[in-house]
Protein backbone atom coordinates (compact mmCIF):
# COMPACT_ATOMS: atom_id res chain seq x y z
CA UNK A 1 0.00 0.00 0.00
CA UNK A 2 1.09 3.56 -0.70
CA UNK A 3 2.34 5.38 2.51
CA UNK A 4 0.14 8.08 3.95
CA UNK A 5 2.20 10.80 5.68
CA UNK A 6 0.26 10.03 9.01
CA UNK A 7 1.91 6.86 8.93
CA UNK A 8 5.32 7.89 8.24
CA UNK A 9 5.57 10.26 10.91
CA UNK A 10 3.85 7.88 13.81
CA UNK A 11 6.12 4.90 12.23
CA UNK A 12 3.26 3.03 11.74
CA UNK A 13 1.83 0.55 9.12
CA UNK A 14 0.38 -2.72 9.55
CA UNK A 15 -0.27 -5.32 12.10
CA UNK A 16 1.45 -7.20 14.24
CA UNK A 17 1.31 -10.99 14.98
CA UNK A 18 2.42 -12.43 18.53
CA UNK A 19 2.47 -16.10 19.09
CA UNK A 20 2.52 -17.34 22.39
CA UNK A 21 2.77 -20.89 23.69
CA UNK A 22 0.07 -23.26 24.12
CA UNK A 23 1.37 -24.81 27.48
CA UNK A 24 2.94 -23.03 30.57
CA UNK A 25 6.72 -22.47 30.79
CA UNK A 26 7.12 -23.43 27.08
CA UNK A 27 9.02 -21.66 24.77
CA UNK A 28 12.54 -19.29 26.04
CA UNK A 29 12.17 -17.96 29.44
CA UNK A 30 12.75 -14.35 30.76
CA UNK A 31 10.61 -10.83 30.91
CA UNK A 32 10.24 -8.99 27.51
CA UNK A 33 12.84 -6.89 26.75
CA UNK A 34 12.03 -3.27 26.59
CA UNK A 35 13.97 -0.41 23.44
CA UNK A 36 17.67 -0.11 24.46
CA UNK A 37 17.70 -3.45 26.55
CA UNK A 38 20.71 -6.04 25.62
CA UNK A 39 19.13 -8.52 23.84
CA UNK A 40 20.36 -11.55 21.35
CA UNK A 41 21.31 -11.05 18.34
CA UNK A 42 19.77 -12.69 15.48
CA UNK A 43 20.54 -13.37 11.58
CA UNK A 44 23.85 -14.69 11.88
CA UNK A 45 24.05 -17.98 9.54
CA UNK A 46 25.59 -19.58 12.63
CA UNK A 47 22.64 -18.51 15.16
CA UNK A 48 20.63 -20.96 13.65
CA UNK A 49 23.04 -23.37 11.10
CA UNK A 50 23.56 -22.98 7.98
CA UNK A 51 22.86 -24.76 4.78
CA UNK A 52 23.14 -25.06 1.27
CA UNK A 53 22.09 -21.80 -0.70
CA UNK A 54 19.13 -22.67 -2.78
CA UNK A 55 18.71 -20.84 -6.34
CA UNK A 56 15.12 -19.47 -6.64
CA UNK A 57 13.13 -18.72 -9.49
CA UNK A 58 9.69 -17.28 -10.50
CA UNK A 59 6.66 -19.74 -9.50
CA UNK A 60 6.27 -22.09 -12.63
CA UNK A 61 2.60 -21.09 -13.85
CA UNK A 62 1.90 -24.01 -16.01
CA UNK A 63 0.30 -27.33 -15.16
CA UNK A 64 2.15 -28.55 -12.20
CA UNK A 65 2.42 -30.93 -8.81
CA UNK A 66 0.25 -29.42 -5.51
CA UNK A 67 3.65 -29.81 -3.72
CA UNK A 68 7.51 -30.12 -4.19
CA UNK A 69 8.96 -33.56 -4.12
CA UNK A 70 10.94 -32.67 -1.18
CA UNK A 71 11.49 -28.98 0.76
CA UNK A 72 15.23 -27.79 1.67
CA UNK A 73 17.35 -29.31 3.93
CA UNK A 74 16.98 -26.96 7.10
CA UNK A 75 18.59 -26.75 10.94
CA UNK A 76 16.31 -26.15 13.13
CA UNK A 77 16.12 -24.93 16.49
CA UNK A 78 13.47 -24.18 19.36
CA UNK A 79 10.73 -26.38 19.99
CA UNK A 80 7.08 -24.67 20.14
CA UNK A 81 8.19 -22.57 17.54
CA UNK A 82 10.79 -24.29 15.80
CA UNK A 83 12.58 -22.08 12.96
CA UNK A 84 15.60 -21.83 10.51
CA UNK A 85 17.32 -20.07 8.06
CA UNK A 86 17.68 -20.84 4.37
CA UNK A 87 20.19 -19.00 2.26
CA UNK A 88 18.81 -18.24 -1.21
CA UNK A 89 19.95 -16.49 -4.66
CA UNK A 90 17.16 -15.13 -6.50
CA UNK A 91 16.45 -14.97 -9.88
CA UNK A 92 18.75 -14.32 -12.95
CA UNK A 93 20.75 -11.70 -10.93
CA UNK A 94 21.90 -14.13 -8.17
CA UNK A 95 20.37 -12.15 -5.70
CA UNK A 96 21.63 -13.31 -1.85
CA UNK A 97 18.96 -13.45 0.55
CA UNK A 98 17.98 -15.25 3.80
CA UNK A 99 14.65 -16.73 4.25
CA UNK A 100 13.96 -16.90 8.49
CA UNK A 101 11.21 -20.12 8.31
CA UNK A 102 9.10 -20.32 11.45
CA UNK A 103 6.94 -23.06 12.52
CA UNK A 104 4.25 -23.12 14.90
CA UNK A 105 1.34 -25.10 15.83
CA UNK A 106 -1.77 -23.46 15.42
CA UNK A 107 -3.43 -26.08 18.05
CA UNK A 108 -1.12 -24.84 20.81
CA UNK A 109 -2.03 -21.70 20.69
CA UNK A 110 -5.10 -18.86 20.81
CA UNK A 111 -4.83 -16.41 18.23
CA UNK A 112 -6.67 -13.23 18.81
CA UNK A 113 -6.42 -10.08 17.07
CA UNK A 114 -5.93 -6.88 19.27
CA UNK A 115 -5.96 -2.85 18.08
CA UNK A 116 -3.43 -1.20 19.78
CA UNK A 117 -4.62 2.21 21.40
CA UNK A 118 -3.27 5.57 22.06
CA UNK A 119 -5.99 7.52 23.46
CA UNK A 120 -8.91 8.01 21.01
CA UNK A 121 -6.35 6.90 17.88
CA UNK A 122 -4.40 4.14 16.79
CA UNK A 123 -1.34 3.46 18.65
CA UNK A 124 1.83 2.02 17.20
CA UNK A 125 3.53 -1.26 17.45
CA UNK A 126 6.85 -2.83 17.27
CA UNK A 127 8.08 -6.45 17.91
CA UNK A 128 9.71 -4.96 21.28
CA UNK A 129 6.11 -3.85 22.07
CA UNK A 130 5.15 -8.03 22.18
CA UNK A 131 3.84 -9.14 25.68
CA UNK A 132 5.94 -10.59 27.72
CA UNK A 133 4.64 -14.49 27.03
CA UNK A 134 4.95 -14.28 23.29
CA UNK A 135 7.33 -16.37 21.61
CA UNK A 136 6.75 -15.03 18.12
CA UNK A 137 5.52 -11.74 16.72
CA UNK A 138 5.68 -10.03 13.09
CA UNK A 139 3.99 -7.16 11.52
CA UNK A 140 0.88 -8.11 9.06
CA UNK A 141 -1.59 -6.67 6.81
CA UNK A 142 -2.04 -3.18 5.03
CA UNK A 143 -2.75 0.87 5.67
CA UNK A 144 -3.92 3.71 4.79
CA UNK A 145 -3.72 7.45 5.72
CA UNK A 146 -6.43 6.45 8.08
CA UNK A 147 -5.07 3.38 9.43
CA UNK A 148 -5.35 -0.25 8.60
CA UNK A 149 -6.48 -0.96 5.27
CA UNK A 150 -9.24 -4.01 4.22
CA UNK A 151 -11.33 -6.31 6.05
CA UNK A 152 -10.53 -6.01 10.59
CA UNK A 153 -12.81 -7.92 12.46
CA UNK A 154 -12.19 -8.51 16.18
CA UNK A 155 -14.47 -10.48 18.59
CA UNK A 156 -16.76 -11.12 16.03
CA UNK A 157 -17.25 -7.43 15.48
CA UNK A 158 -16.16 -5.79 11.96
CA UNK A 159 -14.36 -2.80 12.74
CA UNK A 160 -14.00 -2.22 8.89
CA UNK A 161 -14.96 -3.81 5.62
CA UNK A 162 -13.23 -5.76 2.91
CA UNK A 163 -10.84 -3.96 0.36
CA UNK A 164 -11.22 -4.46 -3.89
CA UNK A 165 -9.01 -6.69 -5.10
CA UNK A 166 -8.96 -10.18 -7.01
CA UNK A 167 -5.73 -10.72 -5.07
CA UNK A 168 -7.05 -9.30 -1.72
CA UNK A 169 -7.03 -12.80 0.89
CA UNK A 170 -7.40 -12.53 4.24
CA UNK A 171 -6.02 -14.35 7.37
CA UNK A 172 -8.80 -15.73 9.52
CA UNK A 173 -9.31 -17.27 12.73
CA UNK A 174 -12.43 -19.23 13.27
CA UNK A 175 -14.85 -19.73 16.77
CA UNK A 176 -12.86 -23.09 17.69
CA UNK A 177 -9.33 -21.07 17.40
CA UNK A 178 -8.36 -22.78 13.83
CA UNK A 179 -6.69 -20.39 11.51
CA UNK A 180 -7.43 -19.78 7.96
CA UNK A 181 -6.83 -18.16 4.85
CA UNK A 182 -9.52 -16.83 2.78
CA UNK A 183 -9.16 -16.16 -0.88
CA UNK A 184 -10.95 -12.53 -2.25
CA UNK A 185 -13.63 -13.83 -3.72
CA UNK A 186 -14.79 -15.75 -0.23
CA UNK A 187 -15.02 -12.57 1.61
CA UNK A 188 -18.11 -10.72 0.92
CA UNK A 189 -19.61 -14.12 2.65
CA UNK A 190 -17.04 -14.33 5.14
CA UNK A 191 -17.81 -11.11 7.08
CA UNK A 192 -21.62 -12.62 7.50
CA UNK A 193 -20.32 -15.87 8.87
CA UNK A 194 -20.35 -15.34 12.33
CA UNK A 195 -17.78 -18.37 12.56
CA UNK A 196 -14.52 -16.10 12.12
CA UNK A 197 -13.73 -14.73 15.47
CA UNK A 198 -10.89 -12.55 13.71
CA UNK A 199 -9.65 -11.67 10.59
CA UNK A 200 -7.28 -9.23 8.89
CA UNK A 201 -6.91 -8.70 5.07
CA UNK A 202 -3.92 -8.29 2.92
CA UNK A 203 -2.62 -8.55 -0.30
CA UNK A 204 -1.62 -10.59 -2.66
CA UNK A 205 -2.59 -14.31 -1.89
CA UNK A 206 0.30 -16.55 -3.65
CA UNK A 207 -1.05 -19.98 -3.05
CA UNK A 208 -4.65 -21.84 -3.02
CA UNK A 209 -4.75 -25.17 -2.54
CA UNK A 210 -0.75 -25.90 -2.89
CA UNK A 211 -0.97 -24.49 -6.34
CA UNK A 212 -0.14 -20.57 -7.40
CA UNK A 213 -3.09 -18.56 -8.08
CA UNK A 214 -3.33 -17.83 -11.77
CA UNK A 215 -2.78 -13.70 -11.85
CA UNK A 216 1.02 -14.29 -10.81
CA UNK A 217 1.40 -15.24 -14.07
CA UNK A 218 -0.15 -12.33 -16.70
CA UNK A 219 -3.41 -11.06 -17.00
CA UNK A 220 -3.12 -8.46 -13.69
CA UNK A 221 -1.62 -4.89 -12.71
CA UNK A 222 0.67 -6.92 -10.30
CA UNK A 223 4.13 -6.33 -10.54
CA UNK A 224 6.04 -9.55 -11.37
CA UNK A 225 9.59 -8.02 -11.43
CA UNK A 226 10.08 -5.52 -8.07
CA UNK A 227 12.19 -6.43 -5.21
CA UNK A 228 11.22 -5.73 -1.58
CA UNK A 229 11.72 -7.22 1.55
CA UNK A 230 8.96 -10.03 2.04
CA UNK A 231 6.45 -11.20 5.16
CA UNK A 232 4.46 -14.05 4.36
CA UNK A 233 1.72 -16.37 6.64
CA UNK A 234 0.90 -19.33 5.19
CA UNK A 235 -0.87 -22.89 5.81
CA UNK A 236 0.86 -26.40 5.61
CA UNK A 237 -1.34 -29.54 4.78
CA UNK A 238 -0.34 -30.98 8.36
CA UNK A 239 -2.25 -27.60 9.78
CA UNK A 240 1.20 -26.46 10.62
CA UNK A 241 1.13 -21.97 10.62
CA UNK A 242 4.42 -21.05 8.39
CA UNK A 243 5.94 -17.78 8.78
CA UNK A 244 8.47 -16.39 6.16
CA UNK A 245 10.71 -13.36 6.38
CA UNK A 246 13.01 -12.34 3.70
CA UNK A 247 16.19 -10.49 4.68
CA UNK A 248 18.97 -8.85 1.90
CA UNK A 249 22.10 -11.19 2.74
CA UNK A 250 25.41 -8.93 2.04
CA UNK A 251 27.75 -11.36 2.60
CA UNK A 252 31.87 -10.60 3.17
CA UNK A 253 31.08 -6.93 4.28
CA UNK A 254 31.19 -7.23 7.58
CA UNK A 255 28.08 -5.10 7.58
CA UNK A 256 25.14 -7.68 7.38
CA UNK A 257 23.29 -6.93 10.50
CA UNK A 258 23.40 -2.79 9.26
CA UNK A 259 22.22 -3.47 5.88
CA UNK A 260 19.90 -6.36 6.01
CA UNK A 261 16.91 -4.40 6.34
CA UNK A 262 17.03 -2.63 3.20
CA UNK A 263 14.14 -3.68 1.21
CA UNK A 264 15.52 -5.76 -1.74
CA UNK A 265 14.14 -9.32 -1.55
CA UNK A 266 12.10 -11.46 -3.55
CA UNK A 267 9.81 -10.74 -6.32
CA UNK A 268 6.14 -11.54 -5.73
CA UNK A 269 6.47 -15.22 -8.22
CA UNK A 270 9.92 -15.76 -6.56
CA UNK A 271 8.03 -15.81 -2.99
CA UNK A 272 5.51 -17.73 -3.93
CA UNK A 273 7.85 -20.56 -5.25
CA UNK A 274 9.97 -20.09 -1.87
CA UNK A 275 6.39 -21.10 0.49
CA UNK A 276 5.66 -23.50 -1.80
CA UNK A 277 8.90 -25.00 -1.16
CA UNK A 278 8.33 -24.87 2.35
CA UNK A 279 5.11 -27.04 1.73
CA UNK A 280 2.77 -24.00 2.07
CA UNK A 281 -0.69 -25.34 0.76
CA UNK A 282 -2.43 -21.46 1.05
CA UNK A 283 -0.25 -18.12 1.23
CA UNK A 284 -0.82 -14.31 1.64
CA UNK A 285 1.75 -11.89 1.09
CA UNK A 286 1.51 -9.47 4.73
CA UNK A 287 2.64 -5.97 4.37
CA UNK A 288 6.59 -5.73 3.71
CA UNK A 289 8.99 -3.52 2.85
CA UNK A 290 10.85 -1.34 5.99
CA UNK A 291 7.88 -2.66 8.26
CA UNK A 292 8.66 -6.09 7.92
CA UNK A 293 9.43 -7.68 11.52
CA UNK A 294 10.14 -10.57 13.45
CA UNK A 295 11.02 -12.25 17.28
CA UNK A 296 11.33 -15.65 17.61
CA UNK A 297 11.59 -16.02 21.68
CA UNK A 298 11.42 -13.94 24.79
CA UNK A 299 13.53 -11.66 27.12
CA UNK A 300 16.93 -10.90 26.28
CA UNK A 301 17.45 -14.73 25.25
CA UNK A 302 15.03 -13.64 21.44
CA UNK A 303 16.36 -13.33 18.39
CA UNK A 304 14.82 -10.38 16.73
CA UNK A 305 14.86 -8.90 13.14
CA UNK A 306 13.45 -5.83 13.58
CA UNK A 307 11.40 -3.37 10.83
CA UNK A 308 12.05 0.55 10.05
CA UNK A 309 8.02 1.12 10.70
CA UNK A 310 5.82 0.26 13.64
CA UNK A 311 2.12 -1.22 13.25
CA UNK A 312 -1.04 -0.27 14.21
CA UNK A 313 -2.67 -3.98 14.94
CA UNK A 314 -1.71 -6.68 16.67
CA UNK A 315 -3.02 -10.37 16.92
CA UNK A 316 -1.71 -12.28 20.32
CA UNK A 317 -1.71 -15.99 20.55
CA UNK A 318 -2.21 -16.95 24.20
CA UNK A 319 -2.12 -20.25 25.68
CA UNK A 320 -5.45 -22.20 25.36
């Protein structure tokens, strides 16, 4: 979405997604680090192993397989969110990147969405704004001038309607705490189904049913060929909730930590092929760019990769 100047000068864009775990004492232990505390660093190759750098190319369009005959060869770490980091070239130009891969299990957890508050207006968000029991939080959806752009329901209550767009999904959670996402065209009957306790709409959606959606390809105003940094949710066929964050890999500078925010990443087709790798059955692309954001853990012992922008939602998973 195009940046209103409200938004630039309050930092603030999207949403924000916190995971918490599902049972007591799960996950890293310690209070939540507040701005300017000593905390882990993350995005080192060594933090979480490394492994072979995968080339990536645009999402193959034409007749093909619901899912990849096997997905990369990760190290993992943690255990109710498990995650990893796969180096990847992209496209022709040999692009480096790192993919962070996060894993969590939607049963563990209650995801709720919550709008942060500053008086009578929106207030803003960052990862270091997470409560202290979440063990995973990153920045979704899209804004306006006014605020949060697209379909927001919370409680069961629409606090404002569905945005245009063929490519316009949105990330649902239902009555019964399963998560879901919901392609454009399902939405105008969506937000009378009293079923979806949450929801929050982005754009675009890069999978349905393992397979990419058809306007990737041609036929669409999307751009095919821009770079930015990437945030996407997606949905495995085990249930399994996949988070994916890009970050620009300059390698043999010395300066990766300083310079792996700027916002060259993935093409739209080159993400989608990267979550379908990852066995991602349905995908939607959250709001990237400077705002995109992500802790893995708690207290000083996270590893964070924060965003240039804060966020004006957030949506908590607490333990059930």
């Amino acid at each position: 979405m195009r940046y209103g100047r409200r938004w630039r000068l309050a930092f603030a864009t999207t949403g924000l997604v916190i995971v918490t775990p599902a049972a007591a004492g799960e996950g890293l232990a310690g209070a939540q680090s507040r701005p300017g505390t000593s905390v882990r660093s993350a995005g080192s190759p060594a933090a979480a192993g490394s492994t072979e750098t995968t080339r990536i190319a645009a999402i193959r369009c034409q007749a093909r397989e619901a899912a990849p005959a096997s997905p990369p060869a990760l190290r993992w770490r943690g255990t109710t969110v498990r995650w990893a980091e796969w180096p990847v070239r992209l496209g022709a130009e040999g692009v480096r990147n790192r993919i962070i891969v996060a894993v969590v299990d939607p049963a563990r957890v209650t995801l709720t969405l919550e709008i942060a508050r500053a008086g009578n207006a929106l207030g803003p968000w960052t990862i270091e704004e997470a409560p202290p029991d979440a063990i995973l939080a990153f920045n979704a959806g899209q804004f306006t001038d006014a605020g949060p752009w697209g379909w927001v329901r919370h409680r069961g209550r629409d606090r404002a309607a569905p945005g245009a767009g063929a490519l316009a999904g949105a990330f649902a959670v239902d009555t019964a705490g399963r998560p879901a996402i919901l392609p454009a065209h399902t939405l105008p009957a969506a937000t009378l189904d009293a079923r979806w306790e949450e929801a929050v709409q982005s754009y675009p959606q890069l999978l349905v049913s393992g397979l990419p959606v058809p306007a990737l390809c041609a036929g669409t105003d999307l751009d095919r060929a821009h770079r930015d940094a990437r945030l996407v949710i997606g949905l495995r066929r085990d249930g399994m909730l996949l988070v994916l964050l890009s970050r620009y890999a300059d390698t043999g500078s010395g300066l990766t930590r300083a310079v792996e925010r700027v916002p060259i990443g993935p093409t739209t087709p080159e993400m989608a092929e990267i979550a379908w790798r990852l066995g991602a059955i349905d995908a939607l692309m959250l709001d990237g760019g400077l705002s995109a954001q992500l802790r893995i853990g708690r207290g000083a012992a996270a590893s964070r990769w924060p965003g240039l922008r804060a966020v004006p939602l957030a949506i908590v998973a607490r333990p059930r």
